[in-house]
PDB file of N, CA and C in Angstrom:
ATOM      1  N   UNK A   1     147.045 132.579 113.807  1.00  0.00           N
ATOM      2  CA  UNK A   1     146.480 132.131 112.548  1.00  0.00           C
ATOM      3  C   UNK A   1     145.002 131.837 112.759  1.00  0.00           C
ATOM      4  N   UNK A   2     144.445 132.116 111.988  1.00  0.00           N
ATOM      5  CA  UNK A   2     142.633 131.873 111.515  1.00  0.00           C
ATOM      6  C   UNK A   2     142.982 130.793 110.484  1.00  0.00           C
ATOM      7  N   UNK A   3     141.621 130.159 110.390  1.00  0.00           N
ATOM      8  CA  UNK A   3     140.839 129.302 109.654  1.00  0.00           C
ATOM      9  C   UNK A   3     139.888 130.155 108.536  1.00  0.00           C
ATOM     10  N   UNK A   4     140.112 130.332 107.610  1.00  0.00           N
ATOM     11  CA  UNK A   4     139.405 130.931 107.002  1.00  0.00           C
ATOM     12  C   UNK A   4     138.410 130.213 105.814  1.00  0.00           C
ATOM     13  N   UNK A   5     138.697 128.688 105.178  1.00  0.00           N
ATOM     14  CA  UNK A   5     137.609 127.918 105.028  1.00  0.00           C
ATOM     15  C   UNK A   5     138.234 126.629 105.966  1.00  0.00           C
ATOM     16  N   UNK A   6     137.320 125.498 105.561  1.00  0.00           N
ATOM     17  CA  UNK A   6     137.251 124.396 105.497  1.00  0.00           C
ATOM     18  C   UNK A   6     136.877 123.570 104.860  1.00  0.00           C
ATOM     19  N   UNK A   7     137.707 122.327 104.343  1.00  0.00           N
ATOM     20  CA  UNK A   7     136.980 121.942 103.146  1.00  0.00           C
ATOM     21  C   UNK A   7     137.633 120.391 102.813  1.00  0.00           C
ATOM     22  N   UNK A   8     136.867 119.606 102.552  1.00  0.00           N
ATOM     23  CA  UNK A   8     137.628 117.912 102.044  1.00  0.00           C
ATOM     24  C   UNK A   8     138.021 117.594 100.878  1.00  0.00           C
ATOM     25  N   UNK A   9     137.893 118.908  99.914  1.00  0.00           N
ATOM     26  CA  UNK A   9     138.261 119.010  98.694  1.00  0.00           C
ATOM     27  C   UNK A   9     139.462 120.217  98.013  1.00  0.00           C
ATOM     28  N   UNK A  10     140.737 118.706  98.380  1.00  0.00           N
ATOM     29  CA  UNK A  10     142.315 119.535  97.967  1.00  0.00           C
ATOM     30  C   UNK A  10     142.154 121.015  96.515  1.00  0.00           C
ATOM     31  N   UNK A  11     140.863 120.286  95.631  1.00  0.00           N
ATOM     32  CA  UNK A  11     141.396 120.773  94.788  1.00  0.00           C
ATOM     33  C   UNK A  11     141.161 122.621  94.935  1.00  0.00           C
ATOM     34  N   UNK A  12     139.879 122.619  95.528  1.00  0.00           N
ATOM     35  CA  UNK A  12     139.034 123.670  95.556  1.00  0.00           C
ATOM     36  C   UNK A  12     139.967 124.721  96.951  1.00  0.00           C
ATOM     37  N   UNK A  13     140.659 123.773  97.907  1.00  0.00           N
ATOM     38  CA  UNK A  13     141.896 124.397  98.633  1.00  0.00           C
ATOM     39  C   UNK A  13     143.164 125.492  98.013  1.00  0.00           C
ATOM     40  N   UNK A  14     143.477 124.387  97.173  1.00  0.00           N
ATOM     41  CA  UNK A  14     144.305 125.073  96.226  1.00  0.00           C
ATOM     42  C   UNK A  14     144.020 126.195  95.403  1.00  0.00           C
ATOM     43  N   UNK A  15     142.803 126.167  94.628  1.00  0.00           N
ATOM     44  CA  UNK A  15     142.175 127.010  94.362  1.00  0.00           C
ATOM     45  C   UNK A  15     142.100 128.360  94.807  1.00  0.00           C
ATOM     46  N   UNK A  16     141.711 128.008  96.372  1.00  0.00           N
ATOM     47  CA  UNK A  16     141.349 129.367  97.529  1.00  0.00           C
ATOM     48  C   UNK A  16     142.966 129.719  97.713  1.00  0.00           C
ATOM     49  N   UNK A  17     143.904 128.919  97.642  1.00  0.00           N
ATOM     50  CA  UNK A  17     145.178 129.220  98.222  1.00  0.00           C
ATOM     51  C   UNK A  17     145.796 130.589  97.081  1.00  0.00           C
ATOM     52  N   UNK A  18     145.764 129.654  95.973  1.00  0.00           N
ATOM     53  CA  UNK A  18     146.260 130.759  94.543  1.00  0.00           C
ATOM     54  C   UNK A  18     145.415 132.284  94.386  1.00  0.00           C
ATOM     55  N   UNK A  19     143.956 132.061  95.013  1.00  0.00           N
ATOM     56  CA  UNK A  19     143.567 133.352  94.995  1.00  0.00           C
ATOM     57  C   UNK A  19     144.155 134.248  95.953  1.00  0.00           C
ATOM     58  N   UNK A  20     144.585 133.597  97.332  1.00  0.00           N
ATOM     59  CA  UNK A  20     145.068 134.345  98.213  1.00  0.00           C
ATOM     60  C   UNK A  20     146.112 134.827  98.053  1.00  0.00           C
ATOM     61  N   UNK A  21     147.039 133.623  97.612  1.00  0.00           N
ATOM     62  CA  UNK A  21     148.676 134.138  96.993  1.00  0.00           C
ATOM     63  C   UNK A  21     148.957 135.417  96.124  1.00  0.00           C
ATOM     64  N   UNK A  22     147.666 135.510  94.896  1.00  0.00           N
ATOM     65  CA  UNK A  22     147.675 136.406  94.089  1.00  0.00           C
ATOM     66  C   UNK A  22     147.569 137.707  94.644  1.00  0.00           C
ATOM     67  N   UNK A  23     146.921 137.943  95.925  1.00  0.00           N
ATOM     68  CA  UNK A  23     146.447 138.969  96.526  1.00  0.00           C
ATOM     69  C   UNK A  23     147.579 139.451  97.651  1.00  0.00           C
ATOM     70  N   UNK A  24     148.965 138.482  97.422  1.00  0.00           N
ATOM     71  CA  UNK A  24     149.932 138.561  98.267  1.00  0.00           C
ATOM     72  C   UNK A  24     149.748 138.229 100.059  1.00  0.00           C
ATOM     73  N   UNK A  25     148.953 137.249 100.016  1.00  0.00           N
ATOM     74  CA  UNK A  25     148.175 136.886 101.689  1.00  0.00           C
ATOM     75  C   UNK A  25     148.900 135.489 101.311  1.00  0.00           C
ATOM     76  N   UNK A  26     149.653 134.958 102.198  1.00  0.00           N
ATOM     77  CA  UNK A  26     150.446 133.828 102.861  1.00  0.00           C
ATOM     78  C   UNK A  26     149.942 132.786 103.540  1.00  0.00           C
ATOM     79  N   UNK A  27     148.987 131.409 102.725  1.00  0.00           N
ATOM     80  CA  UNK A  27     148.389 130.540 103.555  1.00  0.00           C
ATOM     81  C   UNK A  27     149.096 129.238 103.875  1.00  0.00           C
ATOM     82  N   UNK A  28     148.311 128.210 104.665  1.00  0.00           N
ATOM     83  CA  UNK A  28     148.982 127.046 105.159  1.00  0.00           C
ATOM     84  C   UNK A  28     147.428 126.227 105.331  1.00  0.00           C
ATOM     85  N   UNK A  29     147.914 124.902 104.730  1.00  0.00           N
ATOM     86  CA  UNK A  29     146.772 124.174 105.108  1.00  0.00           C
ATOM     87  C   UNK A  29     147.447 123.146 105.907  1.00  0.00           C
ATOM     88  N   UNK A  30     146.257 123.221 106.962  1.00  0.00           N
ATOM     89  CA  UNK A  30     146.391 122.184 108.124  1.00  0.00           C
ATOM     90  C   UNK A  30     145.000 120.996 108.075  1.00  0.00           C
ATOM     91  N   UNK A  31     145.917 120.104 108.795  1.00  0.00           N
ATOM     92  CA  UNK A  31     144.832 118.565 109.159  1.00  0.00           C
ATOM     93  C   UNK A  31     145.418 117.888 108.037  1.00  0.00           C
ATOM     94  N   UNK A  32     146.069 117.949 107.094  1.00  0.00           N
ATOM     95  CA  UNK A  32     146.570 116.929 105.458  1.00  0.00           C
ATOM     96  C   UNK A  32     146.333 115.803 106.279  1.00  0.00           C
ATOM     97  N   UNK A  33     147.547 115.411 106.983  1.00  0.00           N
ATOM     98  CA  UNK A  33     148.347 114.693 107.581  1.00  0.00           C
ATOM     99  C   UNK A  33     147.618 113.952 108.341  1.00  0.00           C
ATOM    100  N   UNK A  34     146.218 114.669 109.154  1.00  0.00           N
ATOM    101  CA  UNK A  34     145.415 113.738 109.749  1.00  0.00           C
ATOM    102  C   UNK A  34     144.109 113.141 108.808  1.00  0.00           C
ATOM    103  N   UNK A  35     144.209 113.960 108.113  1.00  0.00           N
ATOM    104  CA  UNK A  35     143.180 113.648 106.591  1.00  0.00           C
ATOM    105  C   UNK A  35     143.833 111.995 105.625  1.00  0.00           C
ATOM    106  N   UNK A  36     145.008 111.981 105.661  1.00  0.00           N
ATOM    107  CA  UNK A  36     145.895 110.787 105.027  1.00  0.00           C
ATOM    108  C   UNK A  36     145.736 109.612 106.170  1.00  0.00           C
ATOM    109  N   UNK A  37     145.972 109.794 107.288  1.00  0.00           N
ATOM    110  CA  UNK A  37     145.792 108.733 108.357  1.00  0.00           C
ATOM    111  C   UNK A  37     144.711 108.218 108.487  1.00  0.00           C
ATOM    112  N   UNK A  38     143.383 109.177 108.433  1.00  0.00           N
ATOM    113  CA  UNK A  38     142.275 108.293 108.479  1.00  0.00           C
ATOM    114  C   UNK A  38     141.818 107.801 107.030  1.00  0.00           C
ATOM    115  N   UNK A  39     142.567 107.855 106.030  1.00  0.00           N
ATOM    116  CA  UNK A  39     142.108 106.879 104.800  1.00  0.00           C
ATOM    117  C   UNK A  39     142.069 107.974 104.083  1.00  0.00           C
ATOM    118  N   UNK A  40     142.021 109.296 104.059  1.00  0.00           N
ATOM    119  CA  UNK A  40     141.591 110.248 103.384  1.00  0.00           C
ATOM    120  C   UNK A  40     140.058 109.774 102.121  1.00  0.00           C
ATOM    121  N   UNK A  41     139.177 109.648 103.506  1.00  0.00           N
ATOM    122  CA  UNK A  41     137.779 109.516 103.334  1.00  0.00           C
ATOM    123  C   UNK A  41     136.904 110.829 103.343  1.00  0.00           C
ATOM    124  N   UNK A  42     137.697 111.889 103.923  1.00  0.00           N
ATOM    125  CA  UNK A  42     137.193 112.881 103.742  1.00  0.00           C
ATOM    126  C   UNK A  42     136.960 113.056 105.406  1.00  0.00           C
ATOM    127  N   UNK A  43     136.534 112.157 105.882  1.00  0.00           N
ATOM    128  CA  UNK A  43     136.099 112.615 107.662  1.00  0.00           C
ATOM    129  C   UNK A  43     136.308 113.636 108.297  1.00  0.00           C
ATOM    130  N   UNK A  44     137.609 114.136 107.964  1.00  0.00           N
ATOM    131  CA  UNK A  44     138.524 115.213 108.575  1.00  0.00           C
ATOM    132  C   UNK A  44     138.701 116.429 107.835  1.00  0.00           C
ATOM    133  N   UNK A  45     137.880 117.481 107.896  1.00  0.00           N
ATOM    134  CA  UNK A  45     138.063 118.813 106.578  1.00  0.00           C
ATOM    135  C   UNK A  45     139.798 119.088 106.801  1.00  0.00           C
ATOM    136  N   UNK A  46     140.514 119.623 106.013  1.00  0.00           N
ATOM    137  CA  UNK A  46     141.668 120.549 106.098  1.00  0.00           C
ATOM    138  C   UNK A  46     141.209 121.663 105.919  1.00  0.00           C
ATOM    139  N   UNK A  47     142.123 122.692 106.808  1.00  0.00           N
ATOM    140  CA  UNK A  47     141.995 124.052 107.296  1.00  0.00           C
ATOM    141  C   UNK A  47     142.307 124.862 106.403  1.00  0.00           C
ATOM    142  N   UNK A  48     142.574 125.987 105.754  1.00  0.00           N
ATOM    143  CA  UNK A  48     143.234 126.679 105.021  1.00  0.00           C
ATOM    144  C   UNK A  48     142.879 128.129 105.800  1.00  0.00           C
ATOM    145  N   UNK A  49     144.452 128.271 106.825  1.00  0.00           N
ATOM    146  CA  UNK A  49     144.653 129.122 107.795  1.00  0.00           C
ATOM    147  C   UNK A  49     145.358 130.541 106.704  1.00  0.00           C
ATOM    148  N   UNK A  50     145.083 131.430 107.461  1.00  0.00           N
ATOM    149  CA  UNK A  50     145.908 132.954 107.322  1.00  0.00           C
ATOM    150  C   UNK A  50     146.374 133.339 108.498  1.00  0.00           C
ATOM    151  N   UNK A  51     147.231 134.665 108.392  1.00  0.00           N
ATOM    152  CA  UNK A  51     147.687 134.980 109.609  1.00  0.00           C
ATOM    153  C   UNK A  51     146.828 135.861 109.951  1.00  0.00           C
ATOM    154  N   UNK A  52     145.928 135.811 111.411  1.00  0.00           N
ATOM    155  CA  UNK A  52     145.272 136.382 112.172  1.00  0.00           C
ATOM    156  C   UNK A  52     144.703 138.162 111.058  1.00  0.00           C
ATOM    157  N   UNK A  53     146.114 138.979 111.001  1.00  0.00           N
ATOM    158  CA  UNK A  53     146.070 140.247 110.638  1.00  0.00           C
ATOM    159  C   UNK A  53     146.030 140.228 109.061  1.00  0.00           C
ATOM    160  N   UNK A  54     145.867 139.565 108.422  1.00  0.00           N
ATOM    161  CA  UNK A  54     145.642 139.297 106.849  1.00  0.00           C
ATOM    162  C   UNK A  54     144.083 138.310 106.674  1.00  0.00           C
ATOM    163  N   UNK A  55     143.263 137.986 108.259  1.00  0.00           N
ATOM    164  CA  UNK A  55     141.839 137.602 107.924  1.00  0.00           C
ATOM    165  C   UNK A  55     140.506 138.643 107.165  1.00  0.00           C
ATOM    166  N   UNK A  56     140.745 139.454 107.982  1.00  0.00           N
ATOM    167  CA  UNK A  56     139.358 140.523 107.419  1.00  0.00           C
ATOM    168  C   UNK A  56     140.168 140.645 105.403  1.00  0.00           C
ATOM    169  N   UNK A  57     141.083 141.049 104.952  1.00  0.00           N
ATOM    170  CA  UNK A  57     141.642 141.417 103.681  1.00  0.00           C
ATOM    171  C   UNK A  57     140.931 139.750 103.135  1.00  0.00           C
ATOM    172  N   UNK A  58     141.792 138.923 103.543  1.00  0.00           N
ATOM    173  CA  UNK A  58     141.344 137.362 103.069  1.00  0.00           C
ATOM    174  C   UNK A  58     139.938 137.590 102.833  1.00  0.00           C
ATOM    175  N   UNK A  59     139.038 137.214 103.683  1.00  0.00           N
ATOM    176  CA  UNK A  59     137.510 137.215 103.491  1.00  0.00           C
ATOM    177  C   UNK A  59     136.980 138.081 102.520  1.00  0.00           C
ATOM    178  N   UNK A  60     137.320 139.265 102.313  1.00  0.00           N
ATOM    179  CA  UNK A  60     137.004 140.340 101.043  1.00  0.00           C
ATOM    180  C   UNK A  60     137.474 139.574  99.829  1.00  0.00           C
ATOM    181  N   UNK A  61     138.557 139.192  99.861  1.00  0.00           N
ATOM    182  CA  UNK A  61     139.452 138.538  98.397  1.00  0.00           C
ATOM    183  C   UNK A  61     138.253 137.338  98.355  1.00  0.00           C
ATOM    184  N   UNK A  62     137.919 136.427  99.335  1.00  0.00           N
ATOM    185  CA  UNK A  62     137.284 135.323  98.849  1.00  0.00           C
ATOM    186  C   UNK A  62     136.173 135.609  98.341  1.00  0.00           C
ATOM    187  N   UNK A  63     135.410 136.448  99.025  1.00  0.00           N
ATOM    188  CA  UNK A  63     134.244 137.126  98.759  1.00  0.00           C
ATOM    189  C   UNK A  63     134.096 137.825  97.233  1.00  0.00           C
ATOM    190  N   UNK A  64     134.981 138.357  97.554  1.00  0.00           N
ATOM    191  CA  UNK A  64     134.885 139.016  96.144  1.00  0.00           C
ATOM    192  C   UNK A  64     134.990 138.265  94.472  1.00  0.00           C
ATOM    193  N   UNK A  65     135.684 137.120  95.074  1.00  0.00           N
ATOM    194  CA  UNK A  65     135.696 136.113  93.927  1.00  0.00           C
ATOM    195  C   UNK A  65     134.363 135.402  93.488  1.00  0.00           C
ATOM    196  N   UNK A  66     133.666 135.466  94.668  1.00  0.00           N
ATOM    197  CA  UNK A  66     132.375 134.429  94.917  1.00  0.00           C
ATOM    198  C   UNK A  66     132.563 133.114  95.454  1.00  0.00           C
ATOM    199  N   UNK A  67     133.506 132.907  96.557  1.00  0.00           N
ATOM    200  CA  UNK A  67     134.052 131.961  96.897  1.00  0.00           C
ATOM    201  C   UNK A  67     133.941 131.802  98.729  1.00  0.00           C
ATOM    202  N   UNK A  68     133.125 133.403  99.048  1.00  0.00           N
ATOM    203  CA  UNK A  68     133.038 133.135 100.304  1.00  0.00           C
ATOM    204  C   UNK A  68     131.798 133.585 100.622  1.00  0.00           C
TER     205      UNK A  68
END
């Protein structure tokens, strides 16, 4: 899995997630969990990973939205 953004803002995650979904690319966001522990102050970006062989397709989809 790749990292394909990073970001302290769930909403704009979600966002990137539904574009990916639409494009049939399968994401996972990581760090929530350490993002909630430290106060969810933001300190800690969450990841919004792909699988390795669906990165280069991902980056075009984000891109192409104007999102990457």
């Amino acid at each position: 899995m790749r990292a394909i953004v990073a970001s302290n803002n769930p909403v704009r995650l979600s966002f990137l997630a539904a574009l990916l979904a639409d494009a049939g690319i399968e994401t996972m966001v990581l760090d929530t969990h350490a993002s909630i522990l430290e106060g969810s102050i933001g300190a800690i970006p969450r990841r919004l990973m792909v699988a390795t062989e669906d990165y280069d397709r991902a980056r075009r989809v984000l891109r192409e939205a104007g999102e990457c």
